[in-house]
N, C-alpha and C. Protein backbone atom coordinates (compact mmCIF):
# COMPACT_ATOMS: atom_id res chain seq x y z
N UNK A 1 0.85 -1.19 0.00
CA UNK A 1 0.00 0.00 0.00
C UNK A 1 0.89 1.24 0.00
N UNK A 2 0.31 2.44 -0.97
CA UNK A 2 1.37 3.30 -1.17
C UNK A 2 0.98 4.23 -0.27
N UNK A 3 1.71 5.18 0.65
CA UNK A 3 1.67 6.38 1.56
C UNK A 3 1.45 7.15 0.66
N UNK A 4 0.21 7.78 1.05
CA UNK A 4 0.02 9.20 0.32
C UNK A 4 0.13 10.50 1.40
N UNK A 5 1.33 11.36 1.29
CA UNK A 5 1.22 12.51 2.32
C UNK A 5 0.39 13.36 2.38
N UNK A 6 -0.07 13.72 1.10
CA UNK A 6 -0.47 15.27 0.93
C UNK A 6 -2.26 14.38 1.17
N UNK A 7 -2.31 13.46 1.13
CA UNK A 7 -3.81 13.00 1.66
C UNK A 7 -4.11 12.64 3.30
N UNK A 8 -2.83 12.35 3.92
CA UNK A 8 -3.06 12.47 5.03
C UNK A 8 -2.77 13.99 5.83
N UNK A 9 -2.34 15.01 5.19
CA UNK A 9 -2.48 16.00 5.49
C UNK A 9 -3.71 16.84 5.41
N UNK A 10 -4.48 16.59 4.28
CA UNK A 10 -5.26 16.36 3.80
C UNK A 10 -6.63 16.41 5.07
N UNK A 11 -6.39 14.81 5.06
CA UNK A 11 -7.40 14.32 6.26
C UNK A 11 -7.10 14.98 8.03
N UNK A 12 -5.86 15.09 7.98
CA UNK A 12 -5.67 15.63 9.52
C UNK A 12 -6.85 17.05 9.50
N UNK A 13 -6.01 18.40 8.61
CA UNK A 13 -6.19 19.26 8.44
C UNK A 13 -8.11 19.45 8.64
N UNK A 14 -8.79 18.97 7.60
CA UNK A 14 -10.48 18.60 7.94
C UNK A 14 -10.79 18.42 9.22
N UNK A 15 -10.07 17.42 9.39
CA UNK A 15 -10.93 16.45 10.87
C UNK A 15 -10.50 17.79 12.00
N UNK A 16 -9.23 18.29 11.88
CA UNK A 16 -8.85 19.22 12.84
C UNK A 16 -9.95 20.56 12.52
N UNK A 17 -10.41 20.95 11.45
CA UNK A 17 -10.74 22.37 11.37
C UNK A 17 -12.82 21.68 11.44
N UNK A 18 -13.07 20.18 11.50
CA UNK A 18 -14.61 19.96 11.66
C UNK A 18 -14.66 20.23 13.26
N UNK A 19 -13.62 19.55 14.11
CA UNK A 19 -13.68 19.66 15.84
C UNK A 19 -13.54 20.24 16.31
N UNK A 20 -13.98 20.48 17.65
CA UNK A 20 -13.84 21.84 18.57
C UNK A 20 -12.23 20.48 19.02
N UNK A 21 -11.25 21.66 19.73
CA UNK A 21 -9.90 21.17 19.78
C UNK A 21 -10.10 20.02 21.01
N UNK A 22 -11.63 20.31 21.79
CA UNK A 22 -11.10 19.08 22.74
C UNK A 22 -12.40 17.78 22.57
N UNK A 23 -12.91 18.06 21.43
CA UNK A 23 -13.06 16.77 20.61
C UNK A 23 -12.14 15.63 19.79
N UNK A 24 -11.47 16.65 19.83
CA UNK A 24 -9.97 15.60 18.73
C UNK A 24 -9.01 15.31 19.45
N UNK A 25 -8.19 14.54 20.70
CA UNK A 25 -7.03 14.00 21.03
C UNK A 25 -6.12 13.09 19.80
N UNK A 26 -5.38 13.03 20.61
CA UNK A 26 -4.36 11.93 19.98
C UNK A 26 -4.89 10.63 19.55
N UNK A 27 -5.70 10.05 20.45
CA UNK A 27 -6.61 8.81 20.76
C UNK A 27 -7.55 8.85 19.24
N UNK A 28 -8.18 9.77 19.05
CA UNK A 28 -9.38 10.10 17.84
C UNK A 28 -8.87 10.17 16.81
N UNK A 29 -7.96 11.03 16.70
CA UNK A 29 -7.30 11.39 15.69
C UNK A 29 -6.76 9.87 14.65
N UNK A 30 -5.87 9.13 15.52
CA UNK A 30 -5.60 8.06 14.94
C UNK A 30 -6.79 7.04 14.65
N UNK A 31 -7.97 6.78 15.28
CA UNK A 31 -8.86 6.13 14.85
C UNK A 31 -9.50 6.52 14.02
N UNK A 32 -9.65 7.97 13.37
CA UNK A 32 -10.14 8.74 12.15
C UNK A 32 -10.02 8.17 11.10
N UNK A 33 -7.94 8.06 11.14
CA UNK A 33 -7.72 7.73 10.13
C UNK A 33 -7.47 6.00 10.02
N UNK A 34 -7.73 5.46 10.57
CA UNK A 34 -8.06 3.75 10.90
C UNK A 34 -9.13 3.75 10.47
N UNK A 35 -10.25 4.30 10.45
CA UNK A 35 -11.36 3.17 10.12
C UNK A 35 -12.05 4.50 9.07
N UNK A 36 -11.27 5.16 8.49
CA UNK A 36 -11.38 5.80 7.34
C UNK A 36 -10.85 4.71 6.08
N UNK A 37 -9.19 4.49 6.54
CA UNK A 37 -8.82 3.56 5.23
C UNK A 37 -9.52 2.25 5.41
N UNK A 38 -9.59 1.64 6.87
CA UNK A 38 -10.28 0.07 6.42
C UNK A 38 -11.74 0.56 5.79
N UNK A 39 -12.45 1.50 6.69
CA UNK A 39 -13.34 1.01 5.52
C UNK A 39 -13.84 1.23 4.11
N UNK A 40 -13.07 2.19 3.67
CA UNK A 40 -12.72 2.49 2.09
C UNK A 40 -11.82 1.14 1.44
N UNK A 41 -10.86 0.65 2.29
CA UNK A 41 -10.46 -0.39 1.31
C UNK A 41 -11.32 -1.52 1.57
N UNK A 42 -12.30 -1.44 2.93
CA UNK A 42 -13.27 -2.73 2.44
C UNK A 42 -14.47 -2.70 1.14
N UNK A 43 -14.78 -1.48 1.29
CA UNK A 43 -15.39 -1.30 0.11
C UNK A 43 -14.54 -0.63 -1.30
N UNK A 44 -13.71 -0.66 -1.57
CA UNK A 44 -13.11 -0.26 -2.95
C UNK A 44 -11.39 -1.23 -3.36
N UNK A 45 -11.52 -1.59 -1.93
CA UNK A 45 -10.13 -2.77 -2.29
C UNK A 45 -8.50 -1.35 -2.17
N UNK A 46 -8.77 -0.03 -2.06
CA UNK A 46 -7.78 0.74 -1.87
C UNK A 46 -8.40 1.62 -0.73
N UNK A 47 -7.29 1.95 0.04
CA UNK A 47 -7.20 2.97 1.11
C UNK A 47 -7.35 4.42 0.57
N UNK A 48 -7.52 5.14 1.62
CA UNK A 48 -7.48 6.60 1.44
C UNK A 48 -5.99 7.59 0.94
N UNK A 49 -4.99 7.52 2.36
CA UNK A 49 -3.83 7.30 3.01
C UNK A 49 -2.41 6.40 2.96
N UNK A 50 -3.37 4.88 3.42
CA UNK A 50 -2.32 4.13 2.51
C UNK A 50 -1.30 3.94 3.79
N UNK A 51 -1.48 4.29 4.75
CA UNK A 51 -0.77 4.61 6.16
C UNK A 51 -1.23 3.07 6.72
N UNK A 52 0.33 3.03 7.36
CA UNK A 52 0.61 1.88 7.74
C UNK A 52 0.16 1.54 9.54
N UNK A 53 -0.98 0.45 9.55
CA UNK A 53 -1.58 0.35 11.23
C UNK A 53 -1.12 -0.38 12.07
N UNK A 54 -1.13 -0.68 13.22
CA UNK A 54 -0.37 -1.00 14.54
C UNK A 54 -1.10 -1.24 15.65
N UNK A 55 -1.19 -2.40 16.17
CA UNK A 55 -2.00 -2.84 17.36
C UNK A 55 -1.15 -2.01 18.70
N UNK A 56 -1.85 -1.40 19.03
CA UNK A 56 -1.50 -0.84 20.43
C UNK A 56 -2.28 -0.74 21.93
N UNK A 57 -2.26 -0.49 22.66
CA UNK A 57 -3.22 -1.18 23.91
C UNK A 57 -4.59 0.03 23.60
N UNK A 58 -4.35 1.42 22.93
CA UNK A 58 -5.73 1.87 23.23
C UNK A 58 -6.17 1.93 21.47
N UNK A 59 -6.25 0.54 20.84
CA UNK A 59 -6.55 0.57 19.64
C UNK A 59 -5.13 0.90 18.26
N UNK A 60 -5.64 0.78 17.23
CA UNK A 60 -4.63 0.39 16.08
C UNK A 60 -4.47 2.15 16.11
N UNK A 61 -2.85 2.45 15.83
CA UNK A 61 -2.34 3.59 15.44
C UNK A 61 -1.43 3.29 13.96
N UNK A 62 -1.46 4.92 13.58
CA UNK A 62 -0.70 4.87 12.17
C UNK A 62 0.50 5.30 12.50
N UNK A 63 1.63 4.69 11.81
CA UNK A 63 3.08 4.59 11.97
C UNK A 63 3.08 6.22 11.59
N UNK A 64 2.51 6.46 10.52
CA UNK A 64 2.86 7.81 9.48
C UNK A 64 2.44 9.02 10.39
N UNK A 65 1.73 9.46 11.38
CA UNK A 65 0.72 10.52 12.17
C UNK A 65 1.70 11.35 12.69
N UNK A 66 2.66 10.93 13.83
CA UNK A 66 3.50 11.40 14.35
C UNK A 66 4.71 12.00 13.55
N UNK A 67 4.97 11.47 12.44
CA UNK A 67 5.98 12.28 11.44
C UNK A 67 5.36 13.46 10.51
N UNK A 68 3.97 13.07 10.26
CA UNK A 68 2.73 14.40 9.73
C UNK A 68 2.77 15.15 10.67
N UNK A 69 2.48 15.03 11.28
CA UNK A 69 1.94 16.55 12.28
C UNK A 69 3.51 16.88 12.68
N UNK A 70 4.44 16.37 12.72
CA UNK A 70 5.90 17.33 12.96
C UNK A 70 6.19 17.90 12.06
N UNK A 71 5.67 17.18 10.61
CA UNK A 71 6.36 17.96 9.28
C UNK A 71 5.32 19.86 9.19
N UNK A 72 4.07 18.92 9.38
CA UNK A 72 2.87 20.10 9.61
C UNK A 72 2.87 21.15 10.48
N UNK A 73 3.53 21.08 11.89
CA UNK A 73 4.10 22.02 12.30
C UNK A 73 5.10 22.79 12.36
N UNK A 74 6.19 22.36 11.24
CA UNK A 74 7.03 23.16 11.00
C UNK A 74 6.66 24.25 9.67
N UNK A 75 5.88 23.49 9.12
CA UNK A 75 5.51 24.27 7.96
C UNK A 75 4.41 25.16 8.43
N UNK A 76 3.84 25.44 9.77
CA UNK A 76 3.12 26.09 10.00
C UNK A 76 1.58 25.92 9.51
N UNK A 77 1.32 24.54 9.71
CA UNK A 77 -0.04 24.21 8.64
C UNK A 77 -0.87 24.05 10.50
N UNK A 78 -0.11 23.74 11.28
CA UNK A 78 -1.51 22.80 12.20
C UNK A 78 -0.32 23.62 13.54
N UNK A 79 -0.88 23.71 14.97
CA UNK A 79 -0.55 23.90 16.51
C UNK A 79 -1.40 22.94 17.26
N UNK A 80 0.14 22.11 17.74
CA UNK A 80 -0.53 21.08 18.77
C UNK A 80 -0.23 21.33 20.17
N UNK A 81 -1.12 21.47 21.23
CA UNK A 81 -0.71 21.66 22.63
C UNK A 81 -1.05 20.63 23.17
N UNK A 82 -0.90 20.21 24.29
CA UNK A 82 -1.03 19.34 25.35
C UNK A 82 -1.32 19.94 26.69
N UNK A 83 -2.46 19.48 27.01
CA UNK A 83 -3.53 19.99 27.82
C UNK A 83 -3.66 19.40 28.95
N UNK A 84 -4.45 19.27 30.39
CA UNK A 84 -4.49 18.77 31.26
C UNK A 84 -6.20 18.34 30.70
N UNK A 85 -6.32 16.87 30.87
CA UNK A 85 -7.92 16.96 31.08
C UNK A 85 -7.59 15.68 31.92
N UNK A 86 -8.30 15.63 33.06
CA UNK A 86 -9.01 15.25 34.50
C UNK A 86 -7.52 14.24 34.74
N UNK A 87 -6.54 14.93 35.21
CA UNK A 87 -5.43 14.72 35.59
C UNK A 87 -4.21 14.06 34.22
N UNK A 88 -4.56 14.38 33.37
CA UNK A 88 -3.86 13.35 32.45
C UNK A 88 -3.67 14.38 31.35
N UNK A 89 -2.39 14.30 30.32
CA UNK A 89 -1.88 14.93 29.25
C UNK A 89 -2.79 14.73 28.06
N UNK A 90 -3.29 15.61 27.79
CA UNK A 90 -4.12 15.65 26.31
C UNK A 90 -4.21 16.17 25.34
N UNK A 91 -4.03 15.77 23.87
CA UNK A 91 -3.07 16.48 22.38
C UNK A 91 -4.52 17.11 22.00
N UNK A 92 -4.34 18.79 21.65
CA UNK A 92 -5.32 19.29 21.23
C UNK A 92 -4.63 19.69 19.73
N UNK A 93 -5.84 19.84 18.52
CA UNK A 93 -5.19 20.19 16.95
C UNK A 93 -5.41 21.48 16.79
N UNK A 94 -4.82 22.47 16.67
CA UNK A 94 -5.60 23.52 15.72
C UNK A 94 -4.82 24.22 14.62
N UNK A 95 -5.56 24.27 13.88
CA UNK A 95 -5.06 24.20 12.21
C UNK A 95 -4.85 25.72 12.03
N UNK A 96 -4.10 26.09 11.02
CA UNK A 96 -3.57 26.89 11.03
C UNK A 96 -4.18 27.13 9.40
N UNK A 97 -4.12 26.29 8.69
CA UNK A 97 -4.54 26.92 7.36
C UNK A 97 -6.08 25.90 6.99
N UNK A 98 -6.43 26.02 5.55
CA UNK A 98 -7.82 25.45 5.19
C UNK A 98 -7.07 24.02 4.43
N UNK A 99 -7.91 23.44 4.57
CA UNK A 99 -7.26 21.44 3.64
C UNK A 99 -7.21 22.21 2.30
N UNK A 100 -6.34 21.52 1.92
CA UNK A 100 -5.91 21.27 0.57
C UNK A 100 -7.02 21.19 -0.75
N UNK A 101 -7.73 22.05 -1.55
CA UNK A 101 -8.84 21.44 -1.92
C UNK A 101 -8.25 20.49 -3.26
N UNK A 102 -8.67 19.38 -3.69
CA UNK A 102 -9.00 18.40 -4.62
C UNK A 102 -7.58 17.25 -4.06
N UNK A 103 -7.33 17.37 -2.95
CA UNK A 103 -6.42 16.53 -2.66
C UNK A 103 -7.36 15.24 -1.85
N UNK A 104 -8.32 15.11 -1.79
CA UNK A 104 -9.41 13.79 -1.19
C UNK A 104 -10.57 14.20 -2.50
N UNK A 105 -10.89 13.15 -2.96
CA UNK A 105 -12.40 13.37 -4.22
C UNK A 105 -13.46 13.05 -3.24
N UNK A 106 -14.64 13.38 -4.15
CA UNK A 106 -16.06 13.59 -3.60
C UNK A 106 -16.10 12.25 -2.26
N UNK A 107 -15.85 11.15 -3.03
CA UNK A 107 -16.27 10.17 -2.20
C UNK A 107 -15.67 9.69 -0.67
N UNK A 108 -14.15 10.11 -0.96
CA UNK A 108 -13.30 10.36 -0.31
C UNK A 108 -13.69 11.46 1.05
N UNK A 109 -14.16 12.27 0.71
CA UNK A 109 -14.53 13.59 1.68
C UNK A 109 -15.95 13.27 2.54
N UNK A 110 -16.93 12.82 1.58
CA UNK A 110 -18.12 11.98 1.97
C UNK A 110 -18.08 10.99 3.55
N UNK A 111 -17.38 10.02 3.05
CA UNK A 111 -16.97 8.80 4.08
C UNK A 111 -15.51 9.91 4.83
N UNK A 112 -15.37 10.54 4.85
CA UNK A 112 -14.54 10.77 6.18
C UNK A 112 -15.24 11.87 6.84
N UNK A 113 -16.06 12.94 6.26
CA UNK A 113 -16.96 13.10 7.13
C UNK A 113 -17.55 12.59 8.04
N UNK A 114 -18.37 10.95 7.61
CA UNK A 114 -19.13 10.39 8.28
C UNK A 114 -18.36 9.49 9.48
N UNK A 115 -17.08 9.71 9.37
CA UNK A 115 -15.99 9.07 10.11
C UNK A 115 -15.59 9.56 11.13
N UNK A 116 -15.88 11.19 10.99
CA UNK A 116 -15.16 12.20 11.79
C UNK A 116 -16.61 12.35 12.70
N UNK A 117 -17.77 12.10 12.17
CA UNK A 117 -19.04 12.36 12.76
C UNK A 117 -19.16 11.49 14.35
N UNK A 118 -18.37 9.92 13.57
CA UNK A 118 -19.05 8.95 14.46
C UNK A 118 -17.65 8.98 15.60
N UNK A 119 -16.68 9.20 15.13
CA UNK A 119 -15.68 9.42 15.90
C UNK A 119 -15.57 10.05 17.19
N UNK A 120 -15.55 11.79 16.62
CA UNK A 120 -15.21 12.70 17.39
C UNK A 120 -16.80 12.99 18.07
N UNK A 121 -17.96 13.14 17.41
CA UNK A 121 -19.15 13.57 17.84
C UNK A 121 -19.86 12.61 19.03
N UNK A 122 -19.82 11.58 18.33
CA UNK A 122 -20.62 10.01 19.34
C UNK A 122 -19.67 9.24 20.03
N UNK A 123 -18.40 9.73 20.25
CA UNK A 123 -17.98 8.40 21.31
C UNK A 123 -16.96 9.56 21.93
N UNK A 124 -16.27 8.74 23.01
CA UNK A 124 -15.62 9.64 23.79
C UNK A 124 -13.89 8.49 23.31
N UNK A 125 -13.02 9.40 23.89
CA UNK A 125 -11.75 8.59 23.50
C UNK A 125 -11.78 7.39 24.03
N UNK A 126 -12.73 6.59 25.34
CA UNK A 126 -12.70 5.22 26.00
C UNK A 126 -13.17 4.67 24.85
N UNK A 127 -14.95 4.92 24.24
CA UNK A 127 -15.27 4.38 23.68
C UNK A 127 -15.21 4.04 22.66
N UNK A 128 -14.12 4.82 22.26
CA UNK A 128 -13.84 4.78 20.36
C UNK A 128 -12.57 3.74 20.14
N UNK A 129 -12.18 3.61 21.56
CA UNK A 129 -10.86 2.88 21.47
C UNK A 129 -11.62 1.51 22.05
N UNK A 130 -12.26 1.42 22.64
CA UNK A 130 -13.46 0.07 22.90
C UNK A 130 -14.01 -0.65 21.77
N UNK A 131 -14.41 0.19 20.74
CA UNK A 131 -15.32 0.10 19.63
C UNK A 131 -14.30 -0.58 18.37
N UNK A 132 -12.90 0.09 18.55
CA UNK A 132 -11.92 0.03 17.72
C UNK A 132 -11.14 -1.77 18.11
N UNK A 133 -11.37 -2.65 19.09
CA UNK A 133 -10.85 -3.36 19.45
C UNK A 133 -11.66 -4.89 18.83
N UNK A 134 -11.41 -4.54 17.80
CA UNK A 134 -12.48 -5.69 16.59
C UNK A 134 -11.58 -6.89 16.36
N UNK A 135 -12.29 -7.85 16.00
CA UNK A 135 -11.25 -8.68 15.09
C UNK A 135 -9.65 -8.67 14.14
N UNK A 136 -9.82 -7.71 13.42
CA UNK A 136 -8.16 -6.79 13.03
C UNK A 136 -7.39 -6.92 14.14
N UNK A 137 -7.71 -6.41 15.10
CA UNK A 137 -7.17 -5.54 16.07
C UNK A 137 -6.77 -7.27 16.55
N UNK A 138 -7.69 -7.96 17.19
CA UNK A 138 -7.60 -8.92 18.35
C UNK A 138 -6.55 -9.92 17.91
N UNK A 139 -6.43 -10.19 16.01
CA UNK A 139 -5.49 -10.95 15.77
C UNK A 139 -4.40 -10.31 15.24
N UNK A 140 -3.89 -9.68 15.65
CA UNK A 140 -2.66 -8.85 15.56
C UNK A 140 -1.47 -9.20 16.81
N UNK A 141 -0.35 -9.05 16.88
CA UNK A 141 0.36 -8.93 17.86
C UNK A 141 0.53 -7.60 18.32
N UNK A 142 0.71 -7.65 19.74
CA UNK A 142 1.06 -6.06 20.19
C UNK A 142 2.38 -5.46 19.56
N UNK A 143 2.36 -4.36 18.70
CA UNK A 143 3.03 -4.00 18.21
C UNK A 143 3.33 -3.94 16.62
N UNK A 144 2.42 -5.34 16.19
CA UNK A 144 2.59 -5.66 15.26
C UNK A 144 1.78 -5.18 14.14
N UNK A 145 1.64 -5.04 12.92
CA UNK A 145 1.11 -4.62 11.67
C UNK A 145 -0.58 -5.17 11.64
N UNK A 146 -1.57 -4.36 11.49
CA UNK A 146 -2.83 -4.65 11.21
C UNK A 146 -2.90 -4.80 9.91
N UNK A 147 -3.23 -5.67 9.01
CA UNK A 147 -3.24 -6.04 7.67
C UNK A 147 -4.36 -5.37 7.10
N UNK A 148 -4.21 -4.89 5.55
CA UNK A 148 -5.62 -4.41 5.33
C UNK A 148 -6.36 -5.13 5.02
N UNK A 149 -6.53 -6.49 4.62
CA UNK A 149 -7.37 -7.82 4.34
C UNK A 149 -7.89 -7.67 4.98
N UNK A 150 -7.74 -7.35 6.58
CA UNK A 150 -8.74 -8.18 7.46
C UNK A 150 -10.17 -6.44 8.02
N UNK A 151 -9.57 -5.89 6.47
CA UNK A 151 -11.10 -5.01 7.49
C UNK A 151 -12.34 -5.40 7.06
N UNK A 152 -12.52 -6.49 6.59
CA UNK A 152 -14.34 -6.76 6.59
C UNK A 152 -14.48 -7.89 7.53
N UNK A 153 -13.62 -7.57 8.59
CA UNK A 153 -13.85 -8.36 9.72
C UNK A 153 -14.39 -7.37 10.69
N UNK A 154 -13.68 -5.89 10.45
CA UNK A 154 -14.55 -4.70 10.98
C UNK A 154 -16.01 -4.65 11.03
N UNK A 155 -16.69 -5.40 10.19
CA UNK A 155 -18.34 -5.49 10.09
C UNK A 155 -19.06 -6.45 10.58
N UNK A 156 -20.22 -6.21 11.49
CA UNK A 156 -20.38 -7.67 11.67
C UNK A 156 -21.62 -8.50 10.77
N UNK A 157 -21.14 -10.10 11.49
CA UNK A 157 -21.32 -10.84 10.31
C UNK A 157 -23.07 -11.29 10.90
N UNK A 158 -23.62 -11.11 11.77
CA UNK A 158 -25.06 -11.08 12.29
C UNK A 158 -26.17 -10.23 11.46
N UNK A 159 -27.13 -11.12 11.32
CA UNK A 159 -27.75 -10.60 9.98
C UNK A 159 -28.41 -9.42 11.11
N UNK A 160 -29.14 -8.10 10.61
CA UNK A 160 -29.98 -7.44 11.04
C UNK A 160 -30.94 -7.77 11.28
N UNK A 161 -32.25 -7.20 12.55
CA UNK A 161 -33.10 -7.62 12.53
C UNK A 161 -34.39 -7.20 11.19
N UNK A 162 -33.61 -6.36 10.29
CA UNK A 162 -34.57 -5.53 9.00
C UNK A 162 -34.01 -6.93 7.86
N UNK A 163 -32.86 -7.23 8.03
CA UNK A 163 -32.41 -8.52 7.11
C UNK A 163 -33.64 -9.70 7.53
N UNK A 164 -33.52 -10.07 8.93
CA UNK A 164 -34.32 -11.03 8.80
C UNK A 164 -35.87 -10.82 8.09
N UNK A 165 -36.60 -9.68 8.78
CA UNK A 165 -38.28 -9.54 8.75
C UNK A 165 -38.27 -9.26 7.06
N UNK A 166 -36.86 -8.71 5.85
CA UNK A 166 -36.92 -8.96 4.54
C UNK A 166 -37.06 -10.74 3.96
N UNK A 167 -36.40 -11.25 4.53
CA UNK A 167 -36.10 -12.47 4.55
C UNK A 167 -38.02 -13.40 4.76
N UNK A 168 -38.08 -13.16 5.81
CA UNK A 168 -39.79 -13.42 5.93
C UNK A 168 -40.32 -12.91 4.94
N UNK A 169 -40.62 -12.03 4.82
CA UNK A 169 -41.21 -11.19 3.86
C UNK A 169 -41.25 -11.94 2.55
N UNK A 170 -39.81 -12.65 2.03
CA UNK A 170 -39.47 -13.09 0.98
C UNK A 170 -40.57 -14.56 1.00
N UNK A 171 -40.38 -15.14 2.16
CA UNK A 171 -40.81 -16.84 2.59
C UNK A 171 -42.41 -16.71 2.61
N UNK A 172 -42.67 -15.74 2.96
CA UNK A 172 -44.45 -15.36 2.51
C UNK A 172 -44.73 -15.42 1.48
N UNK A 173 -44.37 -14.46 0.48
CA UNK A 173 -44.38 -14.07 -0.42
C UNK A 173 -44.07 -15.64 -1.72
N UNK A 174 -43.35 -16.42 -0.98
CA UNK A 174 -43.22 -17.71 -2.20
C UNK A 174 -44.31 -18.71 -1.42
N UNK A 175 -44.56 -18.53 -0.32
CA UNK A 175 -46.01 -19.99 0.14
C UNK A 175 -47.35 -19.16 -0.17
N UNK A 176 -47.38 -17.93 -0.43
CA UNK A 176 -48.56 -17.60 -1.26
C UNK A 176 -48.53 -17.60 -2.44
N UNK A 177 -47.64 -17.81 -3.17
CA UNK A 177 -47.87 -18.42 -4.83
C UNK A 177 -47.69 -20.00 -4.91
N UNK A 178 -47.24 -20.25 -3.74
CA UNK A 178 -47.59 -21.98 -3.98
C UNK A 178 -49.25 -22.31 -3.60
N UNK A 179 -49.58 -21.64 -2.82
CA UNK A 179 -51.13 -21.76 -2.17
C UNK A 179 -52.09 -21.13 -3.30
N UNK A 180 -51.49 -20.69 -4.04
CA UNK A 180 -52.24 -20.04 -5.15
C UNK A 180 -51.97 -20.92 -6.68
N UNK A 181 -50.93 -21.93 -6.71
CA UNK A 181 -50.42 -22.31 -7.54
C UNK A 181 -50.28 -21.58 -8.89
N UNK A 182 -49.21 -20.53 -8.13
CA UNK A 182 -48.68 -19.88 -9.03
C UNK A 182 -46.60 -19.93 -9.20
N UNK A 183 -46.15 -20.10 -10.19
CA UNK A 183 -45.12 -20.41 -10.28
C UNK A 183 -44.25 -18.93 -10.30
N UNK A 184 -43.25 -18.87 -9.37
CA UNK A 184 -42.66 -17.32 -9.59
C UNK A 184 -41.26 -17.05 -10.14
N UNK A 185 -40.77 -18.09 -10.47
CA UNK A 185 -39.81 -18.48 -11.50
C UNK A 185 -38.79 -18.37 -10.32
N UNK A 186 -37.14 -18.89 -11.52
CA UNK A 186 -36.46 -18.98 -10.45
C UNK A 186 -35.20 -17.57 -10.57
N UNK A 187 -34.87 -17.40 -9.38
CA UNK A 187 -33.90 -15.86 -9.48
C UNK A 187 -32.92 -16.32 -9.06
N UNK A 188 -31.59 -15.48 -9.52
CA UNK A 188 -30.31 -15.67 -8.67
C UNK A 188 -30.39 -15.46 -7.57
N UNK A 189 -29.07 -16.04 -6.90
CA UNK A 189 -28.85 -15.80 -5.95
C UNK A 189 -28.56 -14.00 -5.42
N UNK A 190 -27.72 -13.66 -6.26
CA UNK A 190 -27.92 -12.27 -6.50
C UNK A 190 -29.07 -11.07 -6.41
N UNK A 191 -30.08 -11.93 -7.50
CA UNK A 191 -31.33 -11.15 -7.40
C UNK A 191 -31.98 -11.04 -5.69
N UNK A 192 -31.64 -12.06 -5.22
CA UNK A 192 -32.38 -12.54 -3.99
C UNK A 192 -31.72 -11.44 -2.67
N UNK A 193 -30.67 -11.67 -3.07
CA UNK A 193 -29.64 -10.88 -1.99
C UNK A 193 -29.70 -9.24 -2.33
N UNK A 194 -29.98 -8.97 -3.79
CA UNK A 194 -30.70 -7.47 -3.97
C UNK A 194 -31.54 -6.98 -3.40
N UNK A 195 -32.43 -8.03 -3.48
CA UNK A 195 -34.19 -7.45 -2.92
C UNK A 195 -34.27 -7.26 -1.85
N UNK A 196 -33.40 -8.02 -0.61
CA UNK A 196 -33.09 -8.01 0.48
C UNK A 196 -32.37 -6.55 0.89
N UNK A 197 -31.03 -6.02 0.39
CA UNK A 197 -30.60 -5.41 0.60
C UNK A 197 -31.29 -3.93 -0.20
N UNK A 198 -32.53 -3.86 -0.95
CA UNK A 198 -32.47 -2.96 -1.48
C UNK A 198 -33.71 -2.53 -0.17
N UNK A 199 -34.37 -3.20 -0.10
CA UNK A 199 -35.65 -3.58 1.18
C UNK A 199 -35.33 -3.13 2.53
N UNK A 200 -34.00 -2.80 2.71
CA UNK A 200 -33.58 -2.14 4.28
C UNK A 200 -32.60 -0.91 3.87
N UNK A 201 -33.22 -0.60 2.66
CA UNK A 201 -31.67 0.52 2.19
C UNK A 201 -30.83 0.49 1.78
N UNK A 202 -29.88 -0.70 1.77
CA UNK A 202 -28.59 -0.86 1.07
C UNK A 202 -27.86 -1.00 -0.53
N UNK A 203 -29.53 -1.16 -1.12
CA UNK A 203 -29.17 -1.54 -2.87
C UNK A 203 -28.83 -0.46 -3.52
């Protein structure tokens, strides 16, 4: 996977100028960009970034973060302080200039929005690093490299309860054309798994 800088500058720069400074620690920051690239390369087979991950005790960190934000503060792009919150040292971001524009595309900007939403907005640094402690994570060694293969292990594999009541829906729907003796031909497997997924939103 190739390191892209000017995209993880990119992504810092956003996520830093969407948060108030004591929404974003050190802790967030790196899970931003964790479950930004897994889940772009689970769905597109390529990362965002391209930044290399690391099992660590409060969740997977990127090797690349700590050499960005030194390069970024010399160039005067981002100011990081370290703060007291409830007895303990805490990395606050604040950006100094606007992101880069056309350096992330539409889709790109889309899904890390919604990344930075669920991140920084809905969880606190315990829980994001709780949340972050998935399968990837669990078969990793401490210290060792999180592979990008394993992020559609990030999802889970339990059908929904809108999957199942589609699923019924489907099993009705074929014992009333047998009770009617009516034949409803036969569909792929595909087709089947469409109707399902289009039936809870996902198609």
């Amino acid at each position: 996977m190739q390191f892209d800088r000017k995209k993880m500058r990119a992504v810092i720069l956003r996520a830093a100028r969407s948060c108030a400074p004591s929404d974003l620690g050190a802790v967030k920051l790196n899970k931003v960009l964790y479950f930004l690239d897994m889940i772009s390369y689970a769905n597109h087979r390529e990362s965002v970034t391209g930044a290399t991950y690391r099992k660590r005790p409060n969740g997977p960190t990127s090797d690349q973060l700590l050499f960005a934000l030194r390069d970024m503060e010399r160039a005067g792009d981002i100011r990081t302080v370290s703060v007291d919150y409830h007895g303990f040292l805490k990395k606050e971001y604040h950006p100094l200039v606007d992101e880069p524009e056309g350096a992330l595309n539409d889709s790109e900007l889309s899904l890390l929005d919604d990344v930075i939403d669920f991140v920084c907005r809905k969880n606190t640094a315990k829980s994001i690093s709780d949340y972050s402690h998935k399968l990837p994570w669990e078969m990793a060694d401490m210290g060792g490299e999180i592979p990008y293969h394993t992020a559609m292990l990030l999802f889970p594999m339990q059908p929904s309860p809108e999957a199942f009541e589609a699923a019924e829906d489907g099993m009705r729907e074929v014992e009333a054309a047998r009770s009617a003796g009516t034949s409803m031909g036969v569909r792929s497997l595909g087709d089947f798994r469409g109707s399902i997924l289009a039936s809870i939103g996902q198609g």
